[in-house]
PDB file of N, CA and C in Angstrom:
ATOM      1  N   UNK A   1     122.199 -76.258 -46.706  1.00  0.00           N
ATOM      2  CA  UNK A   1     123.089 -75.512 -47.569  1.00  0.00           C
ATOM      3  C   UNK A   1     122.242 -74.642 -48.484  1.00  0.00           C
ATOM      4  N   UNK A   2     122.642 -73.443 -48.427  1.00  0.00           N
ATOM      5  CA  UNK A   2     121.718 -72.676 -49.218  1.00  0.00           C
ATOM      6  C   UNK A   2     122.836 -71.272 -49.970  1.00  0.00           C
ATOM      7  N   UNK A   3     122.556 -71.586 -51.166  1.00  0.00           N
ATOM      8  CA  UNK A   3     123.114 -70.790 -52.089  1.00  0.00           C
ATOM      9  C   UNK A   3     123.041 -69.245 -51.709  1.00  0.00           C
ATOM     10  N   UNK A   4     123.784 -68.206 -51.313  1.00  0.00           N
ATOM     11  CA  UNK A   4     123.592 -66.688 -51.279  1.00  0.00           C
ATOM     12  C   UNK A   4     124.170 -65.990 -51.122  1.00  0.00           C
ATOM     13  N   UNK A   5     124.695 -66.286 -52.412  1.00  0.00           N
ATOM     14  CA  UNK A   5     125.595 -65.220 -53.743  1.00  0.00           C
ATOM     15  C   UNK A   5     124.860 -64.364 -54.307  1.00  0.00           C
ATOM     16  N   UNK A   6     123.480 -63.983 -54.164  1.00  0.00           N
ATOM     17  CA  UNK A   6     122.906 -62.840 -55.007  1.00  0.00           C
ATOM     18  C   UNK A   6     122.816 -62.129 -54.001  1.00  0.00           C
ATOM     19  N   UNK A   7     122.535 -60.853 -55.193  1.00  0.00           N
ATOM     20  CA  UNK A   7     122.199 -59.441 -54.618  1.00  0.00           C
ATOM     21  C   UNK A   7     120.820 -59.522 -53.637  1.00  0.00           C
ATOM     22  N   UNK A   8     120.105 -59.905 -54.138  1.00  0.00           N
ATOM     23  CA  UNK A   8     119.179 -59.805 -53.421  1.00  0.00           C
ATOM     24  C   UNK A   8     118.610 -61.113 -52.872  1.00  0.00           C
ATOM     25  N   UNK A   9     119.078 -61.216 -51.323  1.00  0.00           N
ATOM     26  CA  UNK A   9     118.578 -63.465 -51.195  1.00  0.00           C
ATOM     27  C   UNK A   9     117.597 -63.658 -50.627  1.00  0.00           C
ATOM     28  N   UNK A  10     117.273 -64.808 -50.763  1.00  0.00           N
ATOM     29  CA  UNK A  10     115.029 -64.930 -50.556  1.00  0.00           C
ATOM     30  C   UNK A  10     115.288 -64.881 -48.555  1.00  0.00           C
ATOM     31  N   UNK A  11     114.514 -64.405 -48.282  1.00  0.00           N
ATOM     32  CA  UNK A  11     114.325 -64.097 -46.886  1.00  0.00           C
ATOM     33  C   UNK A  11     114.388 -65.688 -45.853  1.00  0.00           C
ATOM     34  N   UNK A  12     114.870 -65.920 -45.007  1.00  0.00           N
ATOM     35  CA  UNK A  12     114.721 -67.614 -44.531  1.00  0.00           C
ATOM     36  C   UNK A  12     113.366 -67.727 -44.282  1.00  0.00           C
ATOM     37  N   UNK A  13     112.231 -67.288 -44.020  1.00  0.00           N
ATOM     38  CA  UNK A  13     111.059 -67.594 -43.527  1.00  0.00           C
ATOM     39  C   UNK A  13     110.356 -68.081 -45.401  1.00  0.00           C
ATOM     40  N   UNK A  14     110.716 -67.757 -46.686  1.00  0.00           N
ATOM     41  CA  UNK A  14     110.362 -68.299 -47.590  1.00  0.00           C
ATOM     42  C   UNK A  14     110.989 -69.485 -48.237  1.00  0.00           C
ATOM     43  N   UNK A  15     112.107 -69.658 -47.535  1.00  0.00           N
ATOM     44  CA  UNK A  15     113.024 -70.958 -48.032  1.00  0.00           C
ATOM     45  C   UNK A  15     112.003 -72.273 -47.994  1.00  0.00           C
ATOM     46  N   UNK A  16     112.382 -73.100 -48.328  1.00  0.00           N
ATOM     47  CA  UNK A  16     112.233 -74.624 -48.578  1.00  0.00           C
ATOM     48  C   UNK A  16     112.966 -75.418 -48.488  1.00  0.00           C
ATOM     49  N   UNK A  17     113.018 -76.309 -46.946  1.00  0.00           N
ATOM     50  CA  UNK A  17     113.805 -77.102 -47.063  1.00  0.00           C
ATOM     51  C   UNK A  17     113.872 -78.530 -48.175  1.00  0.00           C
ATOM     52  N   UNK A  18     114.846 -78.731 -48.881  1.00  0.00           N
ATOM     53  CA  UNK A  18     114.697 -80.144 -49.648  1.00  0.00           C
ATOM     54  C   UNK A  18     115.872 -81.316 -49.415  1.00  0.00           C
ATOM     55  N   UNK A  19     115.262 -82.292 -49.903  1.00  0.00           N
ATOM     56  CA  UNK A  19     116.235 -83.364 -49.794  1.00  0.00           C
ATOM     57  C   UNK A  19     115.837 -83.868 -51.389  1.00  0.00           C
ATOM     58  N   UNK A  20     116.996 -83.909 -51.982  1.00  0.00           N
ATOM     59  CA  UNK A  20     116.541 -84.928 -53.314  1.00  0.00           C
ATOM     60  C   UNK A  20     117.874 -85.753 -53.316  1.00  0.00           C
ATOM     61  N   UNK A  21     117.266 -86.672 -54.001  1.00  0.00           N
ATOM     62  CA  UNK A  21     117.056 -88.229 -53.971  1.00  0.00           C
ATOM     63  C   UNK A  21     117.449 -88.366 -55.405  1.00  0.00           C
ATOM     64  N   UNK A  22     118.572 -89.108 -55.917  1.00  0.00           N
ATOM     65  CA  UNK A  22     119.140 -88.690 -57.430  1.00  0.00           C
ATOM     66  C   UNK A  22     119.712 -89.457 -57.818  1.00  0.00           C
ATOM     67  N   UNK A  23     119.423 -90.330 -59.276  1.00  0.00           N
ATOM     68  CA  UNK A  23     120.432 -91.497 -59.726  1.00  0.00           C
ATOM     69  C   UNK A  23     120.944 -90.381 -60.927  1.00  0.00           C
ATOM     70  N   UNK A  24     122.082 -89.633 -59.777  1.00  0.00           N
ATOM     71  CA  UNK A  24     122.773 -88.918 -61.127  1.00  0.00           C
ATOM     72  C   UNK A  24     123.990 -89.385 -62.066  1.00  0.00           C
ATOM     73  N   UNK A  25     124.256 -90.627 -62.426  1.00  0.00           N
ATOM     74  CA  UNK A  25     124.980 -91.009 -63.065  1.00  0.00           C
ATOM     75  C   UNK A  25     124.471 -91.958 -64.077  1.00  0.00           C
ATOM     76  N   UNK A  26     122.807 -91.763 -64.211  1.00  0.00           N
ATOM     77  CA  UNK A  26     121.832 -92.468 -65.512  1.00  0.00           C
ATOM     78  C   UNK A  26     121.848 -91.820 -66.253  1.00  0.00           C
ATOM     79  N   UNK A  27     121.749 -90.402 -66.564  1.00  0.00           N
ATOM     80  CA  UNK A  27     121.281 -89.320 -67.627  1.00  0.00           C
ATOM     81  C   UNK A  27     121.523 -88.162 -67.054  1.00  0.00           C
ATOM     82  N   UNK A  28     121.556 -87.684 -68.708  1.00  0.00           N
ATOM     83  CA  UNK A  28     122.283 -86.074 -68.296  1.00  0.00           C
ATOM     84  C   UNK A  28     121.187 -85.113 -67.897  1.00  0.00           C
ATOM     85  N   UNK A  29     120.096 -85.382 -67.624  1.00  0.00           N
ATOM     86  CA  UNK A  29     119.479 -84.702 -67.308  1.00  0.00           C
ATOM     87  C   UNK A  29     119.575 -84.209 -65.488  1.00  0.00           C
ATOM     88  N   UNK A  30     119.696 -84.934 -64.795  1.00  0.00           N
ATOM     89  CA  UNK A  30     120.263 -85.137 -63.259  1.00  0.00           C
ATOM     90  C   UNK A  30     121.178 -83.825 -62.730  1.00  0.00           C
ATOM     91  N   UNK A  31     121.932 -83.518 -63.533  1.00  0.00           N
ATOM     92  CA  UNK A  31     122.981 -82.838 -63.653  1.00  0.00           C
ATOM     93  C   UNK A  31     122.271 -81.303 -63.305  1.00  0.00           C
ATOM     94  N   UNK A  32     121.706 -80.813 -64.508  1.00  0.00           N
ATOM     95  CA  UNK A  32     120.646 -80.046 -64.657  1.00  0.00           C
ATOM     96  C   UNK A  32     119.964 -79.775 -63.200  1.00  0.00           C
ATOM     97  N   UNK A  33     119.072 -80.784 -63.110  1.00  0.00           N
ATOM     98  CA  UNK A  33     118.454 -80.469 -62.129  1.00  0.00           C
ATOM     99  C   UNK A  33     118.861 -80.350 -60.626  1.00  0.00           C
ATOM    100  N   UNK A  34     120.172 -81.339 -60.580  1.00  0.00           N
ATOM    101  CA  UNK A  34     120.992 -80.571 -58.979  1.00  0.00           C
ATOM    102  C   UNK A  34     121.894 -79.433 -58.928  1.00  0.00           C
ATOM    103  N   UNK A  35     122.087 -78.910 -60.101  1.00  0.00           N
ATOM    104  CA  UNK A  35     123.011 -77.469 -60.239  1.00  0.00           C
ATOM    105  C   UNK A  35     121.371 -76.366 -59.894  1.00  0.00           C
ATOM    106  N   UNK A  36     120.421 -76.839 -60.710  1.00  0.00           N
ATOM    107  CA  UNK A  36     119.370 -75.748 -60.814  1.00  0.00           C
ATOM    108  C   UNK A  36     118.873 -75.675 -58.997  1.00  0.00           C
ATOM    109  N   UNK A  37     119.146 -76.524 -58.350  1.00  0.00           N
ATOM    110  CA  UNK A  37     118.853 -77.204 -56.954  1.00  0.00           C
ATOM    111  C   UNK A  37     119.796 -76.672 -56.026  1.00  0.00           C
ATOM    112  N   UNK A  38     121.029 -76.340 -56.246  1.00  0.00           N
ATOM    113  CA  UNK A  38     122.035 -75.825 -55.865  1.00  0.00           C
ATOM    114  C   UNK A  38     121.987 -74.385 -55.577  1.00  0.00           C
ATOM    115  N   UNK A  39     121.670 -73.851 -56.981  1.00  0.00           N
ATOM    116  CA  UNK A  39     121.887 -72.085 -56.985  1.00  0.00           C
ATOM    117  C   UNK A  39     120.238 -71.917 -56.216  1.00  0.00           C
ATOM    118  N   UNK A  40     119.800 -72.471 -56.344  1.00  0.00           N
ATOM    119  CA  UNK A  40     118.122 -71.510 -56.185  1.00  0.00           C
ATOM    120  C   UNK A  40     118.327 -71.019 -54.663  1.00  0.00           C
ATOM    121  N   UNK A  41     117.977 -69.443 -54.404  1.00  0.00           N
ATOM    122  CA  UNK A  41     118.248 -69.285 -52.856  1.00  0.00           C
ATOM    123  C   UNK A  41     116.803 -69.321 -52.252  1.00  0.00           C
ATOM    124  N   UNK A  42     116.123 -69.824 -52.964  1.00  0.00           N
ATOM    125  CA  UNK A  42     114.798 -70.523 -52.648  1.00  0.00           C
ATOM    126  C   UNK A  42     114.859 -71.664 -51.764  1.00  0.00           C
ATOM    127  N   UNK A  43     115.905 -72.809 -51.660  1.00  0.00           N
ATOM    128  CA  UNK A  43     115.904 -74.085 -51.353  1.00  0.00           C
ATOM    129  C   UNK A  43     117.063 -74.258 -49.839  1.00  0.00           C
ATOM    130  N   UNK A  44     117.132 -74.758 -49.335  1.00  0.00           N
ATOM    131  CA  UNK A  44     118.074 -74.790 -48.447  1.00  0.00           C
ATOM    132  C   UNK A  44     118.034 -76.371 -48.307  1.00  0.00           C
ATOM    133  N   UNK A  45     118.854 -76.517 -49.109  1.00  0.00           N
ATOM    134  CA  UNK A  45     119.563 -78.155 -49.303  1.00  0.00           C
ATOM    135  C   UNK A  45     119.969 -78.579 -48.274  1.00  0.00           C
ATOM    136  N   UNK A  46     118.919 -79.868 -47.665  1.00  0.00           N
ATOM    137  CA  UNK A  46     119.584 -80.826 -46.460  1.00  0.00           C
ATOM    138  C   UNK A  46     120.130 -81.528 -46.481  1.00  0.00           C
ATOM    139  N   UNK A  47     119.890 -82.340 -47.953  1.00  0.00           N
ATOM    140  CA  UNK A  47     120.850 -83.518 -48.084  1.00  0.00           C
ATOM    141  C   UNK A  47     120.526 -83.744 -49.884  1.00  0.00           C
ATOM    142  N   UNK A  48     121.838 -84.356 -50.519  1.00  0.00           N
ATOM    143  CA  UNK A  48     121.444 -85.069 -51.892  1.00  0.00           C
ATOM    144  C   UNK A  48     121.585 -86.091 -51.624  1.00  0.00           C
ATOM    145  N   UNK A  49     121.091 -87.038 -51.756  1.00  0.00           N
ATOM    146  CA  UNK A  49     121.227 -88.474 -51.379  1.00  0.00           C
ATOM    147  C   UNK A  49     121.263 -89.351 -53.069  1.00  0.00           C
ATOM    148  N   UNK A  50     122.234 -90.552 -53.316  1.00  0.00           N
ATOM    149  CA  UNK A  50     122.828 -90.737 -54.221  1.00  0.00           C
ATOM    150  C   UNK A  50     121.536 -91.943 -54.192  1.00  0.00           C
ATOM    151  N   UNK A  51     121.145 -92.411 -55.469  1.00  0.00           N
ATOM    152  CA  UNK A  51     120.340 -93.465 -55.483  1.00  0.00           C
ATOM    153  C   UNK A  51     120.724 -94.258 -56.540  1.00  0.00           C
ATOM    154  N   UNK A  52     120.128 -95.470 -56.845  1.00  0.00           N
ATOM    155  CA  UNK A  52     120.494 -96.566 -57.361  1.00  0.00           C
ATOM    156  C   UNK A  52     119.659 -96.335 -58.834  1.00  0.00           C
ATOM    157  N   UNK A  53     120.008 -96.860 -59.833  1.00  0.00           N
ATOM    158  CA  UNK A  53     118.964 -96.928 -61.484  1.00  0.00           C
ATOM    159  C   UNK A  53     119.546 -98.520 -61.536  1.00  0.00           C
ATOM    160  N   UNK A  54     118.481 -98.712 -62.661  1.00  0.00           N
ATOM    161  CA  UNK A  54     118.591 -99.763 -63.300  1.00  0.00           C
ATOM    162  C   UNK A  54     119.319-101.245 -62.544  1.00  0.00           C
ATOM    163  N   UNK A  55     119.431-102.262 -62.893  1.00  0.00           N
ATOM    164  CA  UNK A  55     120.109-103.851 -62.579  1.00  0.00           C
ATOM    165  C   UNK A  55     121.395-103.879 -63.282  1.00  0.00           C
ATOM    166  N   UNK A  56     122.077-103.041 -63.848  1.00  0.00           N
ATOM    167  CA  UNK A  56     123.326-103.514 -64.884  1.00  0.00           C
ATOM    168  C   UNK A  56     124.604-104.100 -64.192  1.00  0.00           C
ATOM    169  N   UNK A  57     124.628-103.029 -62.600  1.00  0.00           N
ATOM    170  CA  UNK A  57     125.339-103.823 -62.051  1.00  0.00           C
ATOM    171  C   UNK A  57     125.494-103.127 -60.497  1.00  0.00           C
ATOM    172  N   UNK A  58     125.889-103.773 -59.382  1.00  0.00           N
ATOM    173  CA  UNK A  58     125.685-103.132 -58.248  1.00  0.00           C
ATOM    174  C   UNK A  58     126.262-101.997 -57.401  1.00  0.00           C
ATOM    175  N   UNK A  59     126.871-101.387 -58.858  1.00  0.00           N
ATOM    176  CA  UNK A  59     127.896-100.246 -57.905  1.00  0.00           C
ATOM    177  C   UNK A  59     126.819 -98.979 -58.341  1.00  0.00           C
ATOM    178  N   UNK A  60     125.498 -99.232 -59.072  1.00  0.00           N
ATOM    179  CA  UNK A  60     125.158 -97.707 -59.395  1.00  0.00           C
ATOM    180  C   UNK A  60     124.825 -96.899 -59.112  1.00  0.00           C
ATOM    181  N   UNK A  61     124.528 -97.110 -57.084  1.00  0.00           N
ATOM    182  CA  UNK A  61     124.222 -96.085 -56.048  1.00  0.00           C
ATOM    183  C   UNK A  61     125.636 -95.596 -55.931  1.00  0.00           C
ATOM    184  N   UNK A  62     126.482 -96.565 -55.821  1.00  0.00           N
ATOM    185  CA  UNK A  62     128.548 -95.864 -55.652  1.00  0.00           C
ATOM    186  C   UNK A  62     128.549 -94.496 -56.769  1.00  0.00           C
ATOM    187  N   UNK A  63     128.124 -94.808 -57.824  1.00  0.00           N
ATOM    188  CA  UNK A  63     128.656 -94.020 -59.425  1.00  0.00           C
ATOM    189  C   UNK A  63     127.358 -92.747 -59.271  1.00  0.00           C
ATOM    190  N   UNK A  64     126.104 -93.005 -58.960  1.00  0.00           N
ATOM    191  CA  UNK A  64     125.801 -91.792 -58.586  1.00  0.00           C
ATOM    192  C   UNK A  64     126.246 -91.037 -57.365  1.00  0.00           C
ATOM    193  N   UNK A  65     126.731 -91.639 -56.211  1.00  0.00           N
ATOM    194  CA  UNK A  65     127.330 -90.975 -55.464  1.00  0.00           C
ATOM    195  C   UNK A  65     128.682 -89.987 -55.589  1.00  0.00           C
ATOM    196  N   UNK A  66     129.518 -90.652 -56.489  1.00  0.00           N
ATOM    197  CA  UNK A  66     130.859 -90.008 -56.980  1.00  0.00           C
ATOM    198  C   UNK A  66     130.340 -88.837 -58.307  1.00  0.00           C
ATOM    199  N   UNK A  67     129.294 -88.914 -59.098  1.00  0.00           N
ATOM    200  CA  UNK A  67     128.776 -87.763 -59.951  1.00  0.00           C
ATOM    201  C   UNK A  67     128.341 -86.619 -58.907  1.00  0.00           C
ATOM    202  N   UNK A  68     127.868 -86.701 -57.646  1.00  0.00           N
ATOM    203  CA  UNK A  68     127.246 -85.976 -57.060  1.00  0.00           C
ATOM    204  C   UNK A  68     128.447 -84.959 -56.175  1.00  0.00           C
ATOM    205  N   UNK A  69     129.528 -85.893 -56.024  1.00  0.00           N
ATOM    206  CA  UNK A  69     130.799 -85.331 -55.511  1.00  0.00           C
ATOM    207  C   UNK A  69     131.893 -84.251 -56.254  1.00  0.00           C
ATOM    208  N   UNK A  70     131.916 -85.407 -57.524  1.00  0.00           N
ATOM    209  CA  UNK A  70     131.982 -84.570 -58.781  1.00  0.00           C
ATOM    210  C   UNK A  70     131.324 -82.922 -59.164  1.00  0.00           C
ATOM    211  N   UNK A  71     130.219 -82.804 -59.357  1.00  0.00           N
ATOM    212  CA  UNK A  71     129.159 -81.664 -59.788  1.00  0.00           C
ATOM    213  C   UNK A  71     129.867 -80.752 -58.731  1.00  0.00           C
ATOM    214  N   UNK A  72     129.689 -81.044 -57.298  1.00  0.00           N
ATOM    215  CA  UNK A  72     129.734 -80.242 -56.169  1.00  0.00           C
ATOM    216  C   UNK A  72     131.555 -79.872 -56.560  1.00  0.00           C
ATOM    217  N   UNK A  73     132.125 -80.340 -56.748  1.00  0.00           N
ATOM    218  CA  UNK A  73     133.660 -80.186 -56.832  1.00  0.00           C
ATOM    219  C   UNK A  73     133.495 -78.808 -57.675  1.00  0.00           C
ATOM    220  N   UNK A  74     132.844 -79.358 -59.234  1.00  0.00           N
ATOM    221  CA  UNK A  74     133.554 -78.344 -59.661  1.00  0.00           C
ATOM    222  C   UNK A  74     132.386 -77.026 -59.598  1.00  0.00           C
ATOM    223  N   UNK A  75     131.106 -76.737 -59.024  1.00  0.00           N
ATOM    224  CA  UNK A  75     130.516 -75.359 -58.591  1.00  0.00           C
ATOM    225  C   UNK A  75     131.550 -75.323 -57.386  1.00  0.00           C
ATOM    226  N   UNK A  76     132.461 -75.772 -56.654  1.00  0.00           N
ATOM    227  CA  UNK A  76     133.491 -75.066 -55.579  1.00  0.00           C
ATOM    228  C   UNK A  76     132.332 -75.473 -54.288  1.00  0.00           C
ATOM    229  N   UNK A  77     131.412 -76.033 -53.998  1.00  0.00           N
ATOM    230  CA  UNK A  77     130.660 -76.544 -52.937  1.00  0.00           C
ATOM    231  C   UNK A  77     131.013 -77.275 -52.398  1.00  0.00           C
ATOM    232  N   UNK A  78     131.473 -77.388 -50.643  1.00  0.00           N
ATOM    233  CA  UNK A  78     131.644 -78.473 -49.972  1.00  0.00           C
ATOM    234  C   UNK A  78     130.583 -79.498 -49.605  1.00  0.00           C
ATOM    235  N   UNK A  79     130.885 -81.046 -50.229  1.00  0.00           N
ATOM    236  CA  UNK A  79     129.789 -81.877 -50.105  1.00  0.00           C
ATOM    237  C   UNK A  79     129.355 -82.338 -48.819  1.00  0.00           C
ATOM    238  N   UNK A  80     130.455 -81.899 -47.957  1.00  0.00           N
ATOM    239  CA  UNK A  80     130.200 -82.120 -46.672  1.00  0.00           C
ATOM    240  C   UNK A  80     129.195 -82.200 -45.889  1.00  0.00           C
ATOM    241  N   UNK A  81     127.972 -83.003 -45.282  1.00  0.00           N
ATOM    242  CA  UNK A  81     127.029 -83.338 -44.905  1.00  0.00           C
ATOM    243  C   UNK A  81     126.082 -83.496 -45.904  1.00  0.00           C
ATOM    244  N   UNK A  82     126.174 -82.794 -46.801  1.00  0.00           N
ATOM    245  CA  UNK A  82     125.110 -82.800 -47.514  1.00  0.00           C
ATOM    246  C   UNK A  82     124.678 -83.885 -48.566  1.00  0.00           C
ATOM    247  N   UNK A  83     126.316 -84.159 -49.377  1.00  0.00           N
ATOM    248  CA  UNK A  83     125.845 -85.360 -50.405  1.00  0.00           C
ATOM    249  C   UNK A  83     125.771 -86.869 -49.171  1.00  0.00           C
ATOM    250  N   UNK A  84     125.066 -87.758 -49.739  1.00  0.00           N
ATOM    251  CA  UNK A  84     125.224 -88.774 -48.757  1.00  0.00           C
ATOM    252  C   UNK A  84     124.871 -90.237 -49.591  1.00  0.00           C
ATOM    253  N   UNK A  85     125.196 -91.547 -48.943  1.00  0.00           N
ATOM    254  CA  UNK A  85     125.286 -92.210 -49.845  1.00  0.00           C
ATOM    255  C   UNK A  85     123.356 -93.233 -49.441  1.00  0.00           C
ATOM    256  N   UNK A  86     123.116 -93.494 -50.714  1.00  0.00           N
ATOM    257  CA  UNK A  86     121.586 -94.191 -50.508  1.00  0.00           C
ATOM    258  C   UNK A  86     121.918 -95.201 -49.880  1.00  0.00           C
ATOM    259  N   UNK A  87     120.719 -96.023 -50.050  1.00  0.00           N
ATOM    260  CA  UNK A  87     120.336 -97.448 -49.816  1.00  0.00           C
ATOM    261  C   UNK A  87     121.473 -98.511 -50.728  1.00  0.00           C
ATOM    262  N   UNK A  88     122.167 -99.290 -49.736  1.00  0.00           N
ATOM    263  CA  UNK A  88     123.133 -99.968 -49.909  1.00  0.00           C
ATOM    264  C   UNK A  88     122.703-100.892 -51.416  1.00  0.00           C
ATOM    265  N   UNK A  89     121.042-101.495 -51.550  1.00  0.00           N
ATOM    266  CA  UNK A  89     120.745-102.256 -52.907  1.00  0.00           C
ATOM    267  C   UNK A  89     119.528-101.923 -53.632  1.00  0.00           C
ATOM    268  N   UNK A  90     119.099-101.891 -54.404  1.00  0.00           N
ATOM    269  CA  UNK A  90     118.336-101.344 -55.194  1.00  0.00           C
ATOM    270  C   UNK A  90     117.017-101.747 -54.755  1.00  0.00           C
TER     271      UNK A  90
END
């Protein structure tokens, strides 16, 4: 998935494919960095994959997975292949 809505979009032979790996429902910082991950037409997003933080309790790969569904909802992005869910336990 690769963002290219600008006027001018990075050529495919300079892209970068990425996969990140994200406990986006620990801190607001997460947020940030998969929107900034999103627009760049630098990147051609293979997958976000939802990951687990902390021991508090065992749904926190679920809760970053649903932030990641979330984010994508409201930039209008279909999460379709792309968000995916981690490793079932921490």
């Amino acid at each position: 998935m690769t963002y290219k809505e600008y006027q001018y979009p990075m050529p495919e032979e300079k892209q970068v494919r990425v996969i990140t790996d994200t406990d986006a429902a620990n801190e607001g910082d997460d947020q940030f960095a998969i929107v900034h991950t999103l627009l760049s037409s630098k990147f051609d997003n293979v997958a976000m994959i939802a990951a687990h933080f902390g021991t508090r309790n065992e749904n926190t790969m679920q809760e970053s997975y649903d932030e990641l569904i979330r984010i994508f909802g409201k930039m209008g992005f279909d999460p379709e292949g792309v968000v995916v869910h981690g490793a079932r336990h921490a």
